[in-house]
Every structure is written in C-alpha cells, then in structure tokens.
Protein backbone atom coordinates (compact mmCIF):
# COMPACT_ATOMS: atom_id res chain seq x y z
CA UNK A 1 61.98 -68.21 -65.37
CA UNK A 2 62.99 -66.31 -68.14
CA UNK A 3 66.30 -66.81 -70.36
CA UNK A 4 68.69 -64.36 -70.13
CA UNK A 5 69.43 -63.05 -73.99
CA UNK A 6 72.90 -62.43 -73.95
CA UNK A 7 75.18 -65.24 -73.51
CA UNK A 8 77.43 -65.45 -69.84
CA UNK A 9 81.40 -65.32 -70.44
CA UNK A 10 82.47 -66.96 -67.40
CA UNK A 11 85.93 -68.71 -66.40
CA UNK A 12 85.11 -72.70 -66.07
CA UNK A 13 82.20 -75.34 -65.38
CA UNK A 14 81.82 -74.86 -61.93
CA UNK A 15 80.69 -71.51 -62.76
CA UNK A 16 78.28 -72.79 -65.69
CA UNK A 17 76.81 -75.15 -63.44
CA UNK A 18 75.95 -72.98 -60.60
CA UNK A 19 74.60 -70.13 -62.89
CA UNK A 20 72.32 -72.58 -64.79
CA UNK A 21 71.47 -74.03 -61.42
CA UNK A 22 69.71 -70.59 -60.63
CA UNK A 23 68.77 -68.88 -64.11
CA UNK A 24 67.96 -69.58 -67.83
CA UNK A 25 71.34 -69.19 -69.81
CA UNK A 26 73.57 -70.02 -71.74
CA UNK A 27 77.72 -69.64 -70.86
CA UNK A 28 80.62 -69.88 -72.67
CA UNK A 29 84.02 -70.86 -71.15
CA UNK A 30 87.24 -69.33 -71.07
CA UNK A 31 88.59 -72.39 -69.16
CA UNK A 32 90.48 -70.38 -66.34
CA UNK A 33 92.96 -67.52 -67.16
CA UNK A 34 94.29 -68.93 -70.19
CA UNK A 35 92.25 -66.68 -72.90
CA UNK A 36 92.88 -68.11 -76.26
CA UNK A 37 92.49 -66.88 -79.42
CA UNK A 38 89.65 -69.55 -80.47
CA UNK A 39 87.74 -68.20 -76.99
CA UNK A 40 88.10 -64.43 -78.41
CA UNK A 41 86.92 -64.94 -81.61
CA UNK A 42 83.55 -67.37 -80.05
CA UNK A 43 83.44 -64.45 -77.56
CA UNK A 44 83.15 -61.95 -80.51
CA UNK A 45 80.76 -64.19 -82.66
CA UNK A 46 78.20 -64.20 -78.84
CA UNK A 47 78.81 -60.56 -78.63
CA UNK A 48 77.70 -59.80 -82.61
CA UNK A 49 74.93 -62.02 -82.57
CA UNK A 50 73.10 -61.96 -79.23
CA UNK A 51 75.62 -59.68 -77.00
CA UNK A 52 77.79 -60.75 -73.40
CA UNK A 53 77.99 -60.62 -70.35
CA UNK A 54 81.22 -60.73 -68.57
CA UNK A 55 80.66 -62.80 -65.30
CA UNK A 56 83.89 -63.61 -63.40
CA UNK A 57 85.31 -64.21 -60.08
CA UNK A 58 85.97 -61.24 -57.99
CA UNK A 59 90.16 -61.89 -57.77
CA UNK A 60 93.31 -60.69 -60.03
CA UNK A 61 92.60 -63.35 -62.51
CA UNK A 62 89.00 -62.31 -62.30
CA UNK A 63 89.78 -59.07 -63.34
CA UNK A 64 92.46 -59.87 -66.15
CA UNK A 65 90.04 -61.87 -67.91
CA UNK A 66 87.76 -59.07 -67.36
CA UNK A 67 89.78 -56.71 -69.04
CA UNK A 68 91.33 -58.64 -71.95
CA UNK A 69 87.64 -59.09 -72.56
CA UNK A 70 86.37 -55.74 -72.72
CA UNK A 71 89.53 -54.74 -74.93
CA UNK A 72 88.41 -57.41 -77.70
CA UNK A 73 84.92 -56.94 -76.94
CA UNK A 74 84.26 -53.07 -75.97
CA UNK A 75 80.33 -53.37 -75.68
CA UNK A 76 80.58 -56.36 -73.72
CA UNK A 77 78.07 -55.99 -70.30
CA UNK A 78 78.98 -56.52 -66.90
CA UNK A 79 78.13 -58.20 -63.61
CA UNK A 80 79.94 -58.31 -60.54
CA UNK A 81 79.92 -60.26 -57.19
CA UNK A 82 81.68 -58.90 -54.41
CA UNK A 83 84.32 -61.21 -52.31
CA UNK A 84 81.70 -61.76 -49.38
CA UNK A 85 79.01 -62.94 -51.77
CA UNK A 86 82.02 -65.05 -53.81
CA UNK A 87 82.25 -67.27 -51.16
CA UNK A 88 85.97 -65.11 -49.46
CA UNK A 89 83.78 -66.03 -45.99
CA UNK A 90 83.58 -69.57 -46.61
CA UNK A 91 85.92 -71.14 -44.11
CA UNK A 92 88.59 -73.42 -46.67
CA UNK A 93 87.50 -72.51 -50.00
CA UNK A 94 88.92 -70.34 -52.81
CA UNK A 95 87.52 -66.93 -54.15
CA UNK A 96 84.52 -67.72 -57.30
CA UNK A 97 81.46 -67.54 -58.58
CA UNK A 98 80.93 -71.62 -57.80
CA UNK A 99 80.56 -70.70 -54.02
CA UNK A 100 77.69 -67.71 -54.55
CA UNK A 101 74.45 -68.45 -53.25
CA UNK A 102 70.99 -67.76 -55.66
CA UNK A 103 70.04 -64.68 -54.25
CA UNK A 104 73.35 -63.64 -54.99
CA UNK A 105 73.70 -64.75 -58.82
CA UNK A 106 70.19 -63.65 -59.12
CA UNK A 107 71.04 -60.10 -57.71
CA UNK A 108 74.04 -59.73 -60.04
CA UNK A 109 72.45 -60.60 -63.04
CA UNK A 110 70.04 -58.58 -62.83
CA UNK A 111 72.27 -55.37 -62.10
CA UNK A 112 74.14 -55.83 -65.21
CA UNK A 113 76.28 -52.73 -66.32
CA UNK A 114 76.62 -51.66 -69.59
CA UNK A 115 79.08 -49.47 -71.09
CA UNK A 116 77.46 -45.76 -72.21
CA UNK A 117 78.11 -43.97 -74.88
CA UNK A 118 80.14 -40.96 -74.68
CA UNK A 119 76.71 -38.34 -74.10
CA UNK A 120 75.86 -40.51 -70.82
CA UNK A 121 79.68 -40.94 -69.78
CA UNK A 122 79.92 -40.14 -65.77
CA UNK A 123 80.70 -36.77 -64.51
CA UNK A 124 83.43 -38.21 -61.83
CA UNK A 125 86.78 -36.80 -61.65
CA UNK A 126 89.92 -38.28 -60.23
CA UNK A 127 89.70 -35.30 -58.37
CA UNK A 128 86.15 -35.92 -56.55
CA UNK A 129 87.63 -39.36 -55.65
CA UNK A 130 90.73 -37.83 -54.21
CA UNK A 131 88.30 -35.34 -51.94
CA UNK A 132 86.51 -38.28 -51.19
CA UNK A 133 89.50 -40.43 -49.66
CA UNK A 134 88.74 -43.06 -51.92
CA UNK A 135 92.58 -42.55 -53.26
CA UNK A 136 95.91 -40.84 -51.87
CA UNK A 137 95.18 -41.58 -48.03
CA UNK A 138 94.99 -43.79 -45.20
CA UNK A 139 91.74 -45.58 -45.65
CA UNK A 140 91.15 -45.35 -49.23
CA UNK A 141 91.70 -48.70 -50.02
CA UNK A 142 88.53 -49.90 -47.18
CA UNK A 143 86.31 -46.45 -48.46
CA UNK A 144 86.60 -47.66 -52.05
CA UNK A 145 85.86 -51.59 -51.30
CA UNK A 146 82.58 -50.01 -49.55
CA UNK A 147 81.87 -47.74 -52.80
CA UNK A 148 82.53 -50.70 -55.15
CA UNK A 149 80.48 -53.14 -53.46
CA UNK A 150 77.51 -50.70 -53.00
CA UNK A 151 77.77 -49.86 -56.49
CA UNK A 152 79.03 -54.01 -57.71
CA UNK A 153 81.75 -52.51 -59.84
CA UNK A 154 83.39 -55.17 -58.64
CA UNK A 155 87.54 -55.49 -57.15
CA UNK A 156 88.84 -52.05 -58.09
CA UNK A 157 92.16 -50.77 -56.86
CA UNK A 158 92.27 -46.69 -57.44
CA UNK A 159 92.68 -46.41 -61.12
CA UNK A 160 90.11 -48.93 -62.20
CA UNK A 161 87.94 -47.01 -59.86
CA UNK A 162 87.38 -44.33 -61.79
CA UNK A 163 87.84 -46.10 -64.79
CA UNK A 164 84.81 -48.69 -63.92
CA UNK A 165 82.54 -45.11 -62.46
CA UNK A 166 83.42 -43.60 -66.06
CA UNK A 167 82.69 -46.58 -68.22
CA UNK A 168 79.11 -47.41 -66.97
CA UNK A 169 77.87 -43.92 -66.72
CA UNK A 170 78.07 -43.58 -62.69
CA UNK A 171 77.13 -39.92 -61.62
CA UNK A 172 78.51 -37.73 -59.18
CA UNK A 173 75.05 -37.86 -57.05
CA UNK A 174 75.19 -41.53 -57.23
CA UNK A 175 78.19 -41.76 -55.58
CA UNK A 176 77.36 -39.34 -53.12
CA UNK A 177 74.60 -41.53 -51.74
CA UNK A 178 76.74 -44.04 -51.01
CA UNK A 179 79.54 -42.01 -49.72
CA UNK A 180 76.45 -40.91 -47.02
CA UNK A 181 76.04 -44.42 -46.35
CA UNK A 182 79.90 -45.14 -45.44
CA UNK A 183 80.01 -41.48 -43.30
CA UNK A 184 76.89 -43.27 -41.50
C-alpha cells in the first residue's frame, strides 16, 4: 500500500483510526468543530510543506470545518463521502467518517478534488442549474443530492452547488451525464 503524500485534515480520532485502518497516512485533528488558531496555523504548515486534504463528515459541522478550512487554506484538496456511505443507514449511529466501510474510504481518497486555476474553472452557470431543477423548484433539493453524490462534492444545499461545480473545474458535459443518469 502506498502512503498518501498529503497529510488528511479530519475532525477527531475515530476518524484517524479508521482511515489508517484502510490506507497509508498521516491525519491531523481538528478535534470536532472547535477550529483553533494553533489547528490553522499546523493546517497551514501541512499544506506548505506536503499539501491537505480536507476529509470530513458529510453534516453541517462537516461542512463548516470544510469551509473555514478552505478560507485559511485555499489550495487545500478535497474528498467527500456521501451520507449513505457515512454510515446515515446505520440503524442508531450518528453521521461520520468512523462508520465508512474500506471500499468506501478507499473510493474517496482516491477521487480527491482539487481546486483549478482560473483557465480550467467550470463552465456552469447558476442558470444551467436552474434549467436543470437542481434549484428554484419542487425537487431540487433530491435532483441535487443525486448530482452531488454522483459527482462526491459532498452535502451541498443550492449555492454551494455551484460553488463546489466551479471550484474543482466540473464541466457542463460532466454534469450532463449524470443529469442522464437521474432522467433514467
């Protein structure tokens, strides 16, 4: 097995320990939501000298620690597990990373987004998301869970949806394939 380079930013031990259970790395903590200012600045140090990757759980304080993150780190990578594959379908147990199987860690690891510079930035409007009913009507919220998951960009609600799509380069013929898939 080989070691992943960059180091995996994820929110406590439990997550650690699963993720070394099932691939060569090394993690750093941010001990639950509470991001503090010595966890930014080890972040930071990871980032400059062999890069991140952001691995959290797949809920709201998933996704805040996701984002205060990528604000102090912009180049920071990315890797997602949906809900199903965070354990949501485990009768009695919370949302997180700690109740993915291997094939799942494995899987998300190794489609790891990186942000693109602004040349390869993704040709989706909020417009072609709007004429796709992935915002503004009745079933957007299920059609963009399908998109996100098919894609792992993770929880998005309709902003961060294009938002995610425009940060790691997602074209318009990418999401068309998968839009097939949900008409199908």
């Amino acid at each position: 097995m080989e070691k992943i380079k960059e180091v995996i930013v994820v929110e406590g031990k439990a997550d650690t320990a699963v993720i070394q259970r099932f691939v060569a790395a090394d993690t750093l903590e941010t001990n639950g939501s509470a991001l503090s200012d010595k966890t930014i600045m080890a972040i930071k140090e990871a980032a400059q000298r062999r890069g991140v990757i952001v691995f959290t759980d797949p809920d709201f304080n998933g996704e805040r620690l996701r984002k205060l993150i990528t604000a102090a780190v912009p180049t920071a990578k990315h890797a997602f597990l949906t809900k199903n594959e965070a354990g949501r379908l485990i009768p009695h147990h919370s949302l997180g990373i700690e109740y993915a199987d291997q094939a799942a860690i494995e899987q998300a690891l190794a489609k790891v987004y990186t942000p693109h510079e602004v040349d390869l930035i993704s040709d989706i409007t909020q417009h072609d998301l709007l004429q796709a009913g992935l915002i503004g009507g009745a079933n957007a919220a299920k059609r963009r869970t399908f998109v996100a998951e098919r894609l792992k960009l993770g929880y998005v609600n309709g902003k961060q949806l294009l938002k995610r799509l425009q940060m790691f380069g997602i074209k318009g013929d990418e999401l068309q394939i998968v839009l097939k898939e949900l008409e199908d």
